[in-house]
Protein backbone atom coordinates (compact mmCIF):
# COMPACT_ATOMS: atom_id res chain seq x y z
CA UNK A 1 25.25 12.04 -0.26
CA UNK A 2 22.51 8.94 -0.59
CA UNK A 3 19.72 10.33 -2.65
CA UNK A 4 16.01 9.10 -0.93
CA UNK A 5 12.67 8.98 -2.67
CA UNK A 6 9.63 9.49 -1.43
CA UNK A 7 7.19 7.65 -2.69
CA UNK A 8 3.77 8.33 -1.95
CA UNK A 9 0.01 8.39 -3.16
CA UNK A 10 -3.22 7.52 -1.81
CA UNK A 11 -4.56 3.61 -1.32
CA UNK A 12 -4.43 1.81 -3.91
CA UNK A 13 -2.98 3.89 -6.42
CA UNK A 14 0.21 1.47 -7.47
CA UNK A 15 2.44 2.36 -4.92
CA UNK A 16 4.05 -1.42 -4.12
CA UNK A 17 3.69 -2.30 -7.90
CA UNK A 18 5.95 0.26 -9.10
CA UNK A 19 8.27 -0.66 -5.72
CA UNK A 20 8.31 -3.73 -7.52
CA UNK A 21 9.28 -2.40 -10.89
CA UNK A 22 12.11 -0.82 -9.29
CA UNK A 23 13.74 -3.49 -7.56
CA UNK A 24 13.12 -6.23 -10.84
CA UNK A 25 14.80 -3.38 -12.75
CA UNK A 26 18.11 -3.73 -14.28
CA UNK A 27 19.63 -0.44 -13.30
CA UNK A 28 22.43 -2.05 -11.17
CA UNK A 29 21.74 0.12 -8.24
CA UNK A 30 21.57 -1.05 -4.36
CA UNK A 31 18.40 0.28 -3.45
CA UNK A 32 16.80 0.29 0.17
CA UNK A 33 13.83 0.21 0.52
CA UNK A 34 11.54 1.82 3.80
CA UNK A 35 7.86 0.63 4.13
CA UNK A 36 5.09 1.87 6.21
CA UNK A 37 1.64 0.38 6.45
CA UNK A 38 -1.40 2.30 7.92
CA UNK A 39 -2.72 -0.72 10.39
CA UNK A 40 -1.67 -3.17 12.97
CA UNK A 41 -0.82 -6.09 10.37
CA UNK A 42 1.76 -5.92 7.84
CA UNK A 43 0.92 -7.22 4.12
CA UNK A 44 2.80 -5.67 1.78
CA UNK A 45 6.12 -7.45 2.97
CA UNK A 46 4.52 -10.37 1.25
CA UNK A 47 3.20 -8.54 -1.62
CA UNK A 48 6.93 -7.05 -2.17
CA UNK A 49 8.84 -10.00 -4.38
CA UNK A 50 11.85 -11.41 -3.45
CA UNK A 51 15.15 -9.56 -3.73
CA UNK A 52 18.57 -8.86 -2.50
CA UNK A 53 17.69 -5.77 -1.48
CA UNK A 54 17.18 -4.29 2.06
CA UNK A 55 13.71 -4.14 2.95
CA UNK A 56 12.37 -2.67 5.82
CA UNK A 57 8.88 -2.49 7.29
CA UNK A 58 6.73 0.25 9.64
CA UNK A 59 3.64 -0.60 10.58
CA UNK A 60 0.87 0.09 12.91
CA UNK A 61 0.98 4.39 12.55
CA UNK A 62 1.38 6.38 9.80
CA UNK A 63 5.06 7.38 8.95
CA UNK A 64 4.04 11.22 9.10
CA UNK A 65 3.26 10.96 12.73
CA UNK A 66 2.94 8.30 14.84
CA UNK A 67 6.02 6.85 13.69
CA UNK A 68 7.96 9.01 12.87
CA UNK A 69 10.59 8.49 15.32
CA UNK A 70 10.98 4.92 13.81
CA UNK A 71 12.26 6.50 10.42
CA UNK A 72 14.72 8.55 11.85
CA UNK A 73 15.88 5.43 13.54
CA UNK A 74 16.02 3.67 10.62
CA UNK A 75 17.65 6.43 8.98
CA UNK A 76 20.65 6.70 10.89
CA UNK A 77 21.47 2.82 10.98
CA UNK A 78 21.11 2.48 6.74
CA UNK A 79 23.39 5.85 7.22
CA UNK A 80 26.03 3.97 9.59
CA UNK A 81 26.02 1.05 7.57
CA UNK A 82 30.00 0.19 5.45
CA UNK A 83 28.08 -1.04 2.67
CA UNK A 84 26.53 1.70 1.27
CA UNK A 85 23.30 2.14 -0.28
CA UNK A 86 22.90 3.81 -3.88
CA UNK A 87 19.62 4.66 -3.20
CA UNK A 88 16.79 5.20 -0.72
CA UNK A 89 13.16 4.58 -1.80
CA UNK A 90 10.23 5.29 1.35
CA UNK A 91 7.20 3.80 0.67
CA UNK A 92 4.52 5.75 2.75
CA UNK A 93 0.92 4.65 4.09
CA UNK A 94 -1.50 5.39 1.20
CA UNK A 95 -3.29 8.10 4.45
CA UNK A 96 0.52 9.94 4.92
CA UNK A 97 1.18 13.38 3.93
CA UNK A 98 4.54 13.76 2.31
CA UNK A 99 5.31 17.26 4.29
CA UNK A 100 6.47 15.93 7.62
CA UNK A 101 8.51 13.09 5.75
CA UNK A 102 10.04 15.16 3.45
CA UNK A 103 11.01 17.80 7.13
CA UNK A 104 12.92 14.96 8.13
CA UNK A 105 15.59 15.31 5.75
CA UNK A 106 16.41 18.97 6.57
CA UNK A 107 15.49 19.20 10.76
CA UNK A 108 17.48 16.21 11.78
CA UNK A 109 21.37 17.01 11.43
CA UNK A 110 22.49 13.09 11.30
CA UNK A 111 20.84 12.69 8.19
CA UNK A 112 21.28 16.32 6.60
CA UNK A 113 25.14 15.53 6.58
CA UNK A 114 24.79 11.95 4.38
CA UNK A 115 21.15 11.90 2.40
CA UNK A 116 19.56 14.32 0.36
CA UNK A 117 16.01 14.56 -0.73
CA UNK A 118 15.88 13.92 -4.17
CA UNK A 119 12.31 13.53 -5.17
CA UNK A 120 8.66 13.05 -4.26
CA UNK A 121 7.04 10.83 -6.13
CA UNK A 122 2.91 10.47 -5.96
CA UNK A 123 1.13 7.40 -7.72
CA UNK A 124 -2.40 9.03 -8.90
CA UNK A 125 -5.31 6.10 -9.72
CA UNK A 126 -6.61 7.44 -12.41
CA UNK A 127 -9.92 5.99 -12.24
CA UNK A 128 -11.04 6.54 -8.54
CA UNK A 129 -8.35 10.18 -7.62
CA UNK A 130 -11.00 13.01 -8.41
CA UNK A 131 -13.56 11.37 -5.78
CA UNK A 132 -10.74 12.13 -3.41
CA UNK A 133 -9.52 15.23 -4.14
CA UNK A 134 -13.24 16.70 -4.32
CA UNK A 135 -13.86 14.73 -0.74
CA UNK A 136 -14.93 17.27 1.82
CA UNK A 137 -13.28 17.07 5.03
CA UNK A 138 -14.42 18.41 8.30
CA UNK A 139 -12.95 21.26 9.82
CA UNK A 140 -9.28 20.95 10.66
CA UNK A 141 -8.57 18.02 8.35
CA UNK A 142 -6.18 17.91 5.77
CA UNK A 143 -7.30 16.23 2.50
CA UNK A 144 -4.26 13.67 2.26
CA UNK A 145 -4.82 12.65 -1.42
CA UNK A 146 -4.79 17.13 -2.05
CA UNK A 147 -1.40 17.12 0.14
CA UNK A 148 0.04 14.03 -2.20
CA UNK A 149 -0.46 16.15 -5.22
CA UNK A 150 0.12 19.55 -4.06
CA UNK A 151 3.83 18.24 -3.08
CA UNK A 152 4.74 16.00 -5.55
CA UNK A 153 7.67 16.33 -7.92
CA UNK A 154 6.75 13.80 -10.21
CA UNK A 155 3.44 12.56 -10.33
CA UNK A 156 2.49 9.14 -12.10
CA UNK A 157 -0.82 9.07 -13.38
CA UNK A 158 -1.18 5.24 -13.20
CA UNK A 159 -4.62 3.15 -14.37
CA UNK A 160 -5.03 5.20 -17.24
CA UNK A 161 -6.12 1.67 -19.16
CA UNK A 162 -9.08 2.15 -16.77
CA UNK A 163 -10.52 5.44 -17.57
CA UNK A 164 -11.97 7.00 -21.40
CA UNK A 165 -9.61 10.04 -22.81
CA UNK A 166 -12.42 12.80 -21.69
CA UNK A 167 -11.84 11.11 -17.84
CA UNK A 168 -8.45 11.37 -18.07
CA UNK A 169 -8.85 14.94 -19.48
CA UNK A 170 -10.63 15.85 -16.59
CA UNK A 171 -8.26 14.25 -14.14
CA UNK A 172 -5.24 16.05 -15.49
CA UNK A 173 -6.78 19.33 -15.15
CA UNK A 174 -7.59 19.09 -11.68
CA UNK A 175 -3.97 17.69 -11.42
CA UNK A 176 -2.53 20.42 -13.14
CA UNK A 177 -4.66 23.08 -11.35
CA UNK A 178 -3.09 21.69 -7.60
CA UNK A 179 0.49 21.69 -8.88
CA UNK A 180 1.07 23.05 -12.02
CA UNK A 181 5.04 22.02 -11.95
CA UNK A 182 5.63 18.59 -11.12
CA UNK A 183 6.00 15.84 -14.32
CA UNK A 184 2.71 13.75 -15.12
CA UNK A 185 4.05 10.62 -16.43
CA UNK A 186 1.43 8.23 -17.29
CA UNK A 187 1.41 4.31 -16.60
CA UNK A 188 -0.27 1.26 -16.34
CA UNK A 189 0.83 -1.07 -13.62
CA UNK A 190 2.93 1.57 -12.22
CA UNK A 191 5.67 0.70 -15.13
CA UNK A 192 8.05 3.64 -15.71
CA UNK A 193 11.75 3.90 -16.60
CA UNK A 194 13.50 3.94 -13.18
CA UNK A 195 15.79 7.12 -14.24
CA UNK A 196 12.94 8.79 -14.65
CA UNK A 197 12.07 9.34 -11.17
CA UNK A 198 15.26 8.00 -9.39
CA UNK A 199 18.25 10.31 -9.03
CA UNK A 200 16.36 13.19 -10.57
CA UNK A 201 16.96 15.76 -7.94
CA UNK A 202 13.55 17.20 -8.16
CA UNK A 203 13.19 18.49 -5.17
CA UNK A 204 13.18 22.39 -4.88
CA UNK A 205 12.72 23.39 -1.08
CA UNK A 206 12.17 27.13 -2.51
CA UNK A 207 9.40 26.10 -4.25
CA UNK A 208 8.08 23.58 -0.75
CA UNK A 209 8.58 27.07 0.80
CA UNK A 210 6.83 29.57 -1.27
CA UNK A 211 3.67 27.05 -1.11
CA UNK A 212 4.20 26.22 2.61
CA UNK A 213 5.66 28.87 4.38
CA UNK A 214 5.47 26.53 7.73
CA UNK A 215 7.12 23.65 5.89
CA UNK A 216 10.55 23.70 8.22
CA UNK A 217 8.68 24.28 11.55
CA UNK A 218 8.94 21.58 13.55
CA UNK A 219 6.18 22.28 15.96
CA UNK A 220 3.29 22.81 12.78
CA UNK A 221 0.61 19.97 13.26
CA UNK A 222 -1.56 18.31 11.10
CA UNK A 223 -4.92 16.28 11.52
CA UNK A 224 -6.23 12.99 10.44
CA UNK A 225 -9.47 12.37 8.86
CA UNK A 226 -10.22 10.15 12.14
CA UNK A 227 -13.12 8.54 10.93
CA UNK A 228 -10.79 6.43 8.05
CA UNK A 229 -9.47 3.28 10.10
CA UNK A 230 -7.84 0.74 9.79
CA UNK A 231 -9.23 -3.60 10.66
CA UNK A 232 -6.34 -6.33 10.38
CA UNK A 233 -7.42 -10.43 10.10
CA UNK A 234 -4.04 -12.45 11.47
CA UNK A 235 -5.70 -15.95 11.46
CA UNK A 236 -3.59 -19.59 10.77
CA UNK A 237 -5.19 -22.59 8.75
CA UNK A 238 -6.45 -22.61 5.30
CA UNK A 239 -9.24 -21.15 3.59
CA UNK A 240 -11.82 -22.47 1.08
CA UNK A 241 -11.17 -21.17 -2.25
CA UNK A 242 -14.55 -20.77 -3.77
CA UNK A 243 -16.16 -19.40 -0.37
CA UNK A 244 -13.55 -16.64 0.01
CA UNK A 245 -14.22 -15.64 -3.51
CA UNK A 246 -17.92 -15.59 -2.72
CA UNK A 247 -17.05 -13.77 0.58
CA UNK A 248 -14.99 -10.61 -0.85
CA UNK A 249 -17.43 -10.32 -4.00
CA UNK A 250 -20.05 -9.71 -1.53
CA UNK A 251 -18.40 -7.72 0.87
CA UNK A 252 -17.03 -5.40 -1.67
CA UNK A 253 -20.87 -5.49 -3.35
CA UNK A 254 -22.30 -4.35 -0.05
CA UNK A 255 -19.53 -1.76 1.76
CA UNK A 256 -17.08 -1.22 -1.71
CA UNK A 257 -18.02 2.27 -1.29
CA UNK A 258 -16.59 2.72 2.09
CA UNK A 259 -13.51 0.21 1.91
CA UNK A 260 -10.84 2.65 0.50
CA UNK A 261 -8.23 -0.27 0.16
CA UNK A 262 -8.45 -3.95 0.77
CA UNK A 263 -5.28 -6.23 0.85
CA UNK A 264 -4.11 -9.96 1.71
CA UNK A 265 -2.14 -13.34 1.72
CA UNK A 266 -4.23 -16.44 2.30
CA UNK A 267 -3.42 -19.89 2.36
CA UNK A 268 -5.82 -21.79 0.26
CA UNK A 269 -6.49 -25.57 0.84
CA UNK A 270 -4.80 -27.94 -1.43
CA UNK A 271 -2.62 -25.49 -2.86
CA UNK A 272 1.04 -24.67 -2.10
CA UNK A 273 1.06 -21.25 -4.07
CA UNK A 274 0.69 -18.24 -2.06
CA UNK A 275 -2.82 -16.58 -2.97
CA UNK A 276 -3.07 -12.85 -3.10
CA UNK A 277 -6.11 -10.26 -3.16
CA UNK A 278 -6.24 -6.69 -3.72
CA UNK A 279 -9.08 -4.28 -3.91
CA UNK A 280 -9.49 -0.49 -4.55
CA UNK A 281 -13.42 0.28 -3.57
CA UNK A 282 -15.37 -2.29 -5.59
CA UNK A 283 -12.34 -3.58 -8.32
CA UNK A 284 -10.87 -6.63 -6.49
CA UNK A 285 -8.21 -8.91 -8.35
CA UNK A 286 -7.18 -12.15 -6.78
CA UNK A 287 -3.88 -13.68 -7.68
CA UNK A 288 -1.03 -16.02 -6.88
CA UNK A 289 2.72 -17.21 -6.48
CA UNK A 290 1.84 -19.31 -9.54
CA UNK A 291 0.60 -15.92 -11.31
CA UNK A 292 4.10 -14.55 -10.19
CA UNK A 293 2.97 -12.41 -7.00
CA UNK A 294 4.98 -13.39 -4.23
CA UNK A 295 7.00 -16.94 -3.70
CA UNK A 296 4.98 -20.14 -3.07
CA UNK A 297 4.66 -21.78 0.79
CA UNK A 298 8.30 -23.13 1.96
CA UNK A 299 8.12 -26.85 2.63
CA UNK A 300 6.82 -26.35 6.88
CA UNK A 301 5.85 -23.10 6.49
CA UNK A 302 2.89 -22.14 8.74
CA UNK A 303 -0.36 -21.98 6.64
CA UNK A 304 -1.96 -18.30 7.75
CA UNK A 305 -4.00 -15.70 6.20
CA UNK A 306 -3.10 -12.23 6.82
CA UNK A 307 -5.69 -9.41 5.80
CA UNK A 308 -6.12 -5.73 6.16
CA UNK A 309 -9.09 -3.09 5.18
CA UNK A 310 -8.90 0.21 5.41
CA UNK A 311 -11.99 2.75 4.53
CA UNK A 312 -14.87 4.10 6.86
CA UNK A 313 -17.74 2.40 9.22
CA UNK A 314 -15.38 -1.06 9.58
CA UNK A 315 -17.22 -3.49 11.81
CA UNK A 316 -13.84 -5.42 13.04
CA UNK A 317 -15.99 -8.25 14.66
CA UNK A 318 -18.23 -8.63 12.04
CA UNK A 319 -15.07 -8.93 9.62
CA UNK A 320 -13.75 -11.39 11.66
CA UNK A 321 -16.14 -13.33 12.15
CA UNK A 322 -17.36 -13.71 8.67
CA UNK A 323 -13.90 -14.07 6.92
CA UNK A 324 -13.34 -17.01 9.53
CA UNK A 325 -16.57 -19.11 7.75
CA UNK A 326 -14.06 -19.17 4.77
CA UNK A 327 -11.55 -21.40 6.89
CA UNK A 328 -11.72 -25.08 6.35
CA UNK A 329 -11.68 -27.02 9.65
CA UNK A 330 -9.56 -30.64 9.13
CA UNK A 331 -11.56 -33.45 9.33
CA UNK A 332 -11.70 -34.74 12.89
CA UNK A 333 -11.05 -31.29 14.45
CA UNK A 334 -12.53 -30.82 17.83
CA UNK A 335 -12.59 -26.79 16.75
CA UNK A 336 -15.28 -25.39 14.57
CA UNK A 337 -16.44 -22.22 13.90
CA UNK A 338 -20.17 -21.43 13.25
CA UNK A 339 -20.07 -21.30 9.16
CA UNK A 340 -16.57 -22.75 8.74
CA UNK A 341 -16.43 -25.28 6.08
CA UNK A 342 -14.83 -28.77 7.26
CA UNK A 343 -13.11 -31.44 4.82
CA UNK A 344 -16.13 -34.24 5.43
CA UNK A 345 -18.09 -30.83 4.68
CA UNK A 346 -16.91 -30.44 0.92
CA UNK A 347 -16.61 -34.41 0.43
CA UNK A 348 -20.23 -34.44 1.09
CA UNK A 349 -21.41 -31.96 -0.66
CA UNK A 350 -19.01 -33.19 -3.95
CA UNK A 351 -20.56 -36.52 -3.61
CA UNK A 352 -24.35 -35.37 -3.82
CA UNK A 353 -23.22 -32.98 -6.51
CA UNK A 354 -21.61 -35.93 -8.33
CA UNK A 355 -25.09 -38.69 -7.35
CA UNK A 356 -27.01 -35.28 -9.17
């Protein structure tokens, strides 16, 4: 029997850094590895490093519902599959409740006969979790970050350089008081000792049952919070380094409170290393290949920028539009967008700075 992990944990919380962790790990395990992003463009398949493992991406639905049907799919091939896998690690969308996941692996026949469920795993950000859990949802809608928690066999309480020992007092208790049996293990970066969460066999359906009575009926539904979507950016060309900078400082200045989770790749002009941002409300970092996240361009490699936000009251065309005055337009380019910075553009304004 394949052990599988689910991994889970609201946005931003760690979840692809400690996927990371894992797979850099020396444990000498074949891992595969199931992804599923909350949105209609994919970034975390270039936020994921470079390995010899199998990766596989789900996006556009969340793997608890929309898409469901894709992970059984994907189930049964890794399942067929001569080379076996050691290992099975499913990295849900920060919005997915672990309950239908984790149903999967005892409904669907196929996969009860070669994979057990071995553990859920929850990444907790320490700083920004107890604004979650306390978030009052309407009528009908499940608290997904409560759900995370309440499920969890191991729960890594990551970020805790971020937050003063009274916060993370306070965090732990209301932790402790939604599910007073799973592991807390605390982190930064999402590092932890693979064995301590892989091949555990944490997972007690008795205890799933006696706090879920409904857990193994396939016809129990649960609800979205539908006013959390999702806006994608899929755009070619290059951007200017200094105005994108200027662009998500702002944006996350003016909306951080609503934008749950930012992520992206953009090509930036005049440099063949991969740049990389990720935000969490209003803490942004921006990174690159060179900085070890992700591989640099390949040599013909088309330059794009792919971007995602999730979080509440998104204006997709107003997005759009102003990540797109970031773009530098070659020199000589019949296209131009209004605000979009062109090479003659930046040797102009260089040479007046210089004449200053």
């Amino acid at each position: 029997m394949i052990p599988v992990s689910i991994l889970t944990g609201f946005l931003g919380a760690g979840k692809t850094t400690l996927v990371n962790h894992i797979l850099t790990a020396k444990h000498g395990k074949k891992i595969a590895v199931i992804e599923n992003e909350f949105g209609e463009i994919g970034v975390d398949d270039g936020l994921v490093i470079e390995t010899k493992e199998e990766i596989i991406e789900m996006n556009n639905g969340c793997i608890c519902c929309t898409v469901r049907g894709d992970l059984i799919r994907i189930m049964h091939k890794l399942l067929k599959r001569k080379d076996k896998f050691d290992a099975i690690l499913i990295e849900t969308t920060g919005l997915a409740d672990p309950a239908p996941v984790a149903q999967t692996f005892f409904m669907d026949e196929k996969i009860k006969q070669k994979a057990v469920l071995d553990a859920i795993i929850t990444v907790v950000d320490a700083k920004h979790i107890l604004a979650h859990l306390e978030e009052k949802k309407p009528e009908g809608v499940e608290n997904e970050s409560v759900e995370q928690v309440a499920f969890a066999d191991k729960i890594l309480l990551n970020k805790v350089d971020l937050v003063n020992g009274k916060m993370k007092a306070t965090v732990l208790a209301k932790l402790r008081s939604i599910n007073a049996f799973a592991e807390i293990i605390e982190t930064s970066q999402s590092k932890v000792a693979p064995d301590r969460i892989l091949g555990v066999g944490a997972f007690d359906l008795n205890r799933v049952m006696e706090m879920d009575p409904t857990f193994l009926d396939e016809d129990s539904e649960h609800q979205h919070d539908s006013t959390v979507t999702s806006v994608g950016i899929h755009v070619e060309g290059e951007v200017n380094l200094e105005r994108l900078s200027d662009w998500l400082s702002d944006l996350l200045e003016e909306k951080g409170a609503d934008i749950f989770r930012s992520k992206g790749l953009v090509a930036v002009r005049g440099s063949r290393d991969k740049h990389v941002f990720q935000g969490v409300h209003m803490m942004m970092s921006l990174g690159s290949s060179y900085d070890g996240f992700g591989r640099p361009w390949k040599e013909g490699e088309k330059r794009e920028n792919k971007l995602v936000f999730i979080g509440r009251n998104l204006d997709r065309e107003e997005l759009n539009n102003s990540f797109r005055k970031c773009l530098v337009i070659p020199r000589g380019s019949k296209r131009r967008l209004p605000g979009a910075c062109s090479t003659s553009d930046r040797i102009t304004r260089s040479n007046s700075r210089a004449r200053k």
